[in-house]
Protein backbone atom coordinates (compact mmCIF):
# COMPACT_ATOMS: atom_id res chain seq x y z
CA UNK A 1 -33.42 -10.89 -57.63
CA UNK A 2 -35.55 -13.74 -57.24
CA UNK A 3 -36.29 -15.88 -54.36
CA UNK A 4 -34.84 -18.97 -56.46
CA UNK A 5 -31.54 -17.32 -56.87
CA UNK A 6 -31.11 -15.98 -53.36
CA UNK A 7 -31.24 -19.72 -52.47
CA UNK A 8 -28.11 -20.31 -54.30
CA UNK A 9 -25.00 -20.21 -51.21
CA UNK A 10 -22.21 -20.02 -54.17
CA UNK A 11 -21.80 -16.34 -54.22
CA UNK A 12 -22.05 -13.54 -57.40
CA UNK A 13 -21.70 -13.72 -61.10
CA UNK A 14 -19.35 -17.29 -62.35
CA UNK A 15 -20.18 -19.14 -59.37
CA UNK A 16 -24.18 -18.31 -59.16
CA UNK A 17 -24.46 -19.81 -62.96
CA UNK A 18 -22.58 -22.80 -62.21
CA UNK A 19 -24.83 -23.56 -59.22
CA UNK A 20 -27.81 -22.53 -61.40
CA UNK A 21 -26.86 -25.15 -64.24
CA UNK A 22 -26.42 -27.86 -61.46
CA UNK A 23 -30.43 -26.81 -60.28
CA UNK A 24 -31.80 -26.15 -63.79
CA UNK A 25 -30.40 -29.08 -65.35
CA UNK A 26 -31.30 -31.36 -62.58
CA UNK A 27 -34.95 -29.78 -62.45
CA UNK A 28 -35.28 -29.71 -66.49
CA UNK A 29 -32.37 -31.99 -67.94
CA UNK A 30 -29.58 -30.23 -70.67
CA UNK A 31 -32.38 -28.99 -72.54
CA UNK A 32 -33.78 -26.85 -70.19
CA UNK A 33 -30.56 -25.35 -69.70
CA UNK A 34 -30.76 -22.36 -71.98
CA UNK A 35 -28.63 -18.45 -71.72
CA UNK A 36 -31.98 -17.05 -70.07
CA UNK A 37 -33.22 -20.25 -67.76
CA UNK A 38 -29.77 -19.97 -66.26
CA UNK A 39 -29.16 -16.30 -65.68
CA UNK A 40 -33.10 -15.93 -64.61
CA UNK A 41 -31.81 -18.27 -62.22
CA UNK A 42 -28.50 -16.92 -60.85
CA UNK A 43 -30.42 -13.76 -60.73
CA UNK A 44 -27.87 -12.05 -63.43
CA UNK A 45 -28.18 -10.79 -66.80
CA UNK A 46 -28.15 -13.65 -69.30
CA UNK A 47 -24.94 -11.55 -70.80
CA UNK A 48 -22.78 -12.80 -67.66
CA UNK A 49 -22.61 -16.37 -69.74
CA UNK A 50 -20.85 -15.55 -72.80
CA UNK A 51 -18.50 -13.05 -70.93
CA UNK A 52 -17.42 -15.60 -67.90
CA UNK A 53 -17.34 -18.66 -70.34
CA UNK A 54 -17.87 -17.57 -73.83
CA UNK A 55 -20.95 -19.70 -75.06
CA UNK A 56 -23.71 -22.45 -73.19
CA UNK A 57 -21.23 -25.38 -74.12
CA UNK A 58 -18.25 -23.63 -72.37
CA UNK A 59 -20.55 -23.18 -69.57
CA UNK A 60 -21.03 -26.94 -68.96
CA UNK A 61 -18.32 -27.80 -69.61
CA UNK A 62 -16.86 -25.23 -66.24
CA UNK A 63 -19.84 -26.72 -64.60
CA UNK A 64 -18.72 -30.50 -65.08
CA UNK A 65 -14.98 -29.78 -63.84
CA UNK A 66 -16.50 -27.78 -60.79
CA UNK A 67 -19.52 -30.54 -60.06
CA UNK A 68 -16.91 -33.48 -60.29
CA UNK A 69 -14.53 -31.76 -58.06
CA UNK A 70 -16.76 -30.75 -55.42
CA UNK A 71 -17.94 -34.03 -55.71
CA UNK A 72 -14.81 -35.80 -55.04
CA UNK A 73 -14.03 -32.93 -52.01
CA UNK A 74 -17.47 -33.39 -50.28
CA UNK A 75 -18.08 -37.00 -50.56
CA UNK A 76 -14.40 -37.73 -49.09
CA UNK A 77 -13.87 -40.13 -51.88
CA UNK A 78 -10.14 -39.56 -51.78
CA UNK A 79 -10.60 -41.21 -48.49
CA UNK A 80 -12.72 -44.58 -50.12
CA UNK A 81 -9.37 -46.40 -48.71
CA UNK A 82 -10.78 -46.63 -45.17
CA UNK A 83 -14.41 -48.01 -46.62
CA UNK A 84 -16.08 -47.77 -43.69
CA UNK A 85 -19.11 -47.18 -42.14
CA UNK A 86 -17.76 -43.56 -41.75
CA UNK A 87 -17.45 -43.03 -45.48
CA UNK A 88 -20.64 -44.76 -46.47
CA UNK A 89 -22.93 -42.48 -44.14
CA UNK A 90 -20.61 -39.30 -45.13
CA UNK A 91 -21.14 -40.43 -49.07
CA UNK A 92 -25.15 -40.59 -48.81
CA UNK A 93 -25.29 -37.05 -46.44
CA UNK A 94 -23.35 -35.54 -49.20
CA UNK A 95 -25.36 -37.02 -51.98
CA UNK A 96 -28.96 -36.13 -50.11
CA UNK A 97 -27.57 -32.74 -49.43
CA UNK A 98 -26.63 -31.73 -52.76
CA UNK A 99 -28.57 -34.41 -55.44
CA UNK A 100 -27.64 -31.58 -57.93
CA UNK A 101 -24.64 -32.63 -58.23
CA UNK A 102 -24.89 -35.89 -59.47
CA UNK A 103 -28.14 -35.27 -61.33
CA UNK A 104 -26.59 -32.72 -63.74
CA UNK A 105 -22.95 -35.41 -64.25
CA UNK A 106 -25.35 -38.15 -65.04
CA UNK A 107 -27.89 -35.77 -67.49
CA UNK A 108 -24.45 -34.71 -69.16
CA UNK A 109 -22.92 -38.73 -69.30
CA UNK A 110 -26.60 -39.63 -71.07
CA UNK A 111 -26.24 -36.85 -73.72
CA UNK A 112 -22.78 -37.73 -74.18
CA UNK A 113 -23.76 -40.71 -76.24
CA UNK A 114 -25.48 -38.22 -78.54
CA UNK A 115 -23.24 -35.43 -78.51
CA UNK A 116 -18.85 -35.95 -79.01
CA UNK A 117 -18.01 -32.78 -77.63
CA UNK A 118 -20.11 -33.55 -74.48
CA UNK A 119 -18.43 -37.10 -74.45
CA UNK A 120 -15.00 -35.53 -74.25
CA UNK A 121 -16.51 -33.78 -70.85
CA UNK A 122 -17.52 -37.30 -69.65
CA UNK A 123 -14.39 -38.88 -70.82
CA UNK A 124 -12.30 -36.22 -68.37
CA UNK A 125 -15.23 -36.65 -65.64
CA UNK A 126 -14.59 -40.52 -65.34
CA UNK A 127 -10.93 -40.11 -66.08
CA UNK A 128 -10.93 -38.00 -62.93
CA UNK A 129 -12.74 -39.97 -60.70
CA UNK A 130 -11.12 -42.75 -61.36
CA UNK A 131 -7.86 -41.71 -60.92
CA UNK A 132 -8.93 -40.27 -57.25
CA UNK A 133 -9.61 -44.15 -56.33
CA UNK A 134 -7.07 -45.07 -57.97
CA UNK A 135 -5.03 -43.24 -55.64
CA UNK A 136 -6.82 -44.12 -52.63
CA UNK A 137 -6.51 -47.38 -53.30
CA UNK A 138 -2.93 -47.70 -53.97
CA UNK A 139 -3.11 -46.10 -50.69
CA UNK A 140 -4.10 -48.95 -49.24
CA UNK A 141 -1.63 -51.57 -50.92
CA UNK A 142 -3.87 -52.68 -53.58
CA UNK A 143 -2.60 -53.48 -57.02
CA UNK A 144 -4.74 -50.88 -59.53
CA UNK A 145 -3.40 -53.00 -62.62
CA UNK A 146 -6.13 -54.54 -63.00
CA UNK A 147 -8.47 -52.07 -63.05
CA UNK A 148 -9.61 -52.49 -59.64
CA UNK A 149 -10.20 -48.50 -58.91
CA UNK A 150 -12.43 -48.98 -62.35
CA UNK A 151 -14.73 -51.55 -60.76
CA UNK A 152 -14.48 -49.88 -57.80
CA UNK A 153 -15.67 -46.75 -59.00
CA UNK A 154 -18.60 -47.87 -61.01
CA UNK A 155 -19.90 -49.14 -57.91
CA UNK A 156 -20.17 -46.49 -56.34
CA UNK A 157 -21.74 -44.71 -59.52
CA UNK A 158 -24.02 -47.23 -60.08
CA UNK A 159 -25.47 -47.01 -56.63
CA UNK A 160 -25.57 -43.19 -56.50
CA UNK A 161 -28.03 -43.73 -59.33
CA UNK A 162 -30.28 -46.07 -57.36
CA UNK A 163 -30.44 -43.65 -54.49
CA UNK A 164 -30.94 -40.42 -56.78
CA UNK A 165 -33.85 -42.64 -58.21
CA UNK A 166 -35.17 -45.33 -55.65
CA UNK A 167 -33.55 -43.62 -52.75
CA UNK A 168 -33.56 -46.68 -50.01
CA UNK A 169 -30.38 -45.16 -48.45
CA UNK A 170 -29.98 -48.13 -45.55
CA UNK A 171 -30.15 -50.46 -48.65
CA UNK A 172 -27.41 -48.46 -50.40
CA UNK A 173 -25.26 -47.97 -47.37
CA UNK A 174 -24.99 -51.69 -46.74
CA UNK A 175 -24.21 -51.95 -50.37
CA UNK A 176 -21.45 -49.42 -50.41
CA UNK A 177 -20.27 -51.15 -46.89
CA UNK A 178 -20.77 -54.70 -48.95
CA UNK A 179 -18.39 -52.99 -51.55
CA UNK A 180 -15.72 -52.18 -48.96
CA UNK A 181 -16.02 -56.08 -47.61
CA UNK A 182 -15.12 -57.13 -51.11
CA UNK A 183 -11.83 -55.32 -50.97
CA UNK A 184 -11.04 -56.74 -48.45
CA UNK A 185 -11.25 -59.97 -49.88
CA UNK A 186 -9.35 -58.67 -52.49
CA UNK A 187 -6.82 -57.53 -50.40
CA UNK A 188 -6.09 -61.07 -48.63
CA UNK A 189 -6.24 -62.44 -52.56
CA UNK A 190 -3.23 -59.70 -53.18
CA UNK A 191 -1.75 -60.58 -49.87
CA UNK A 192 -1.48 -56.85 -48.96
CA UNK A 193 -3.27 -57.35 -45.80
CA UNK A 194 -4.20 -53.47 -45.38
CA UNK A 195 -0.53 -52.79 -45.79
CA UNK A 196 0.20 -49.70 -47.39
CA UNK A 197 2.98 -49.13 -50.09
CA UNK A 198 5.95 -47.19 -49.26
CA UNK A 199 8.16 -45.71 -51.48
């Protein structure tokens, strides 16, 4: 096995190639992502794809349901209703420990434009996100009508992308805190006042 793919903390076989499409994408965008780039670096026989998940497309698309939701777990966004300092420092340790992660959602969100069946990945990646701040916001007492948890959300992408690529992470933590001042504000507009909804 190589050194590369001892590096790789997500155990054997299914697990080792989705980590190794998060590293191999990020490192070489989707086209680098071939049956032998990925197995050479999981350290497994390039035959391990096509039994766990069938072909290179069902591959990605495991790997974008497993990024996003390690994502979500790992960057406590479920918890974006506190928006504090807490979760802005927490967001940016996650996002510097594992860049991976967001490199390979944002490679697979630029092909999407070129490639439906990718799109339909994308669609269920922002679908999912969403609704987590959705959530967490309703949480909170806000009114989501208005596709508050959208704006929210995109953000928080947006600036993920400045840090993956200008990387001034006190700029983007005031920015995320900034973020968190404007719900406020739109809280007082709602007159929810930080209350949260019961049912």
């Amino acid at each position: 096995m190589s050194q590369e793919a001892r590096k790789l903390p997500y155990g054997d076989g299914r697990d080792a190639l989705l980590a190794a499409v998060l590293e191999v994408v990020a490192e070489k965008g989707l086209r680098g992502a071939t049956y032998r780039s990925v197995a050479s670096r999981a350290g497994v026989n390039h035959a391990l794809v096509t039994h766990h998940f069938g072909s290179m497309e069902g591959l990605l698309a495991a790997t974008m349901e497993w990024s996003v939701q390690r994502s979500i777990d790992e960057t406590g966004l479920s918890g974006i209703a506190d928006f504090d300092g807490h979760f802005a420092d927490t967001l940016i340790a996650t996002v510097s420990a594992e860049p991976e992660l967001q490199l390979f959602q944002f490679e697979m969100i630029l092909e999407s434009r070129r490639n439906p069946r990718i799109r339909e990945m994308v669609e269920r990646l922002y679908a999912n996100y969403v609704s987590t701040v959705e959530e967490a916001l309703a949480r909170r007492g806000l009114d989501t009508r208005n596709e508050a948890s959208l704006a929210v959300f995109a953000a928080l992408d947006g600036l993920m992308l400045q840090f993956l690529t200008i990387s001034d992470p006190d700029r983007i933590r005031s920015a995320v805190n900034q973020v968190g001042r404007l719900l406020s504000a739109l809280e007082k507009a709602d007159g929810t006042s930080g209350e949260t909804t019961r049912a």
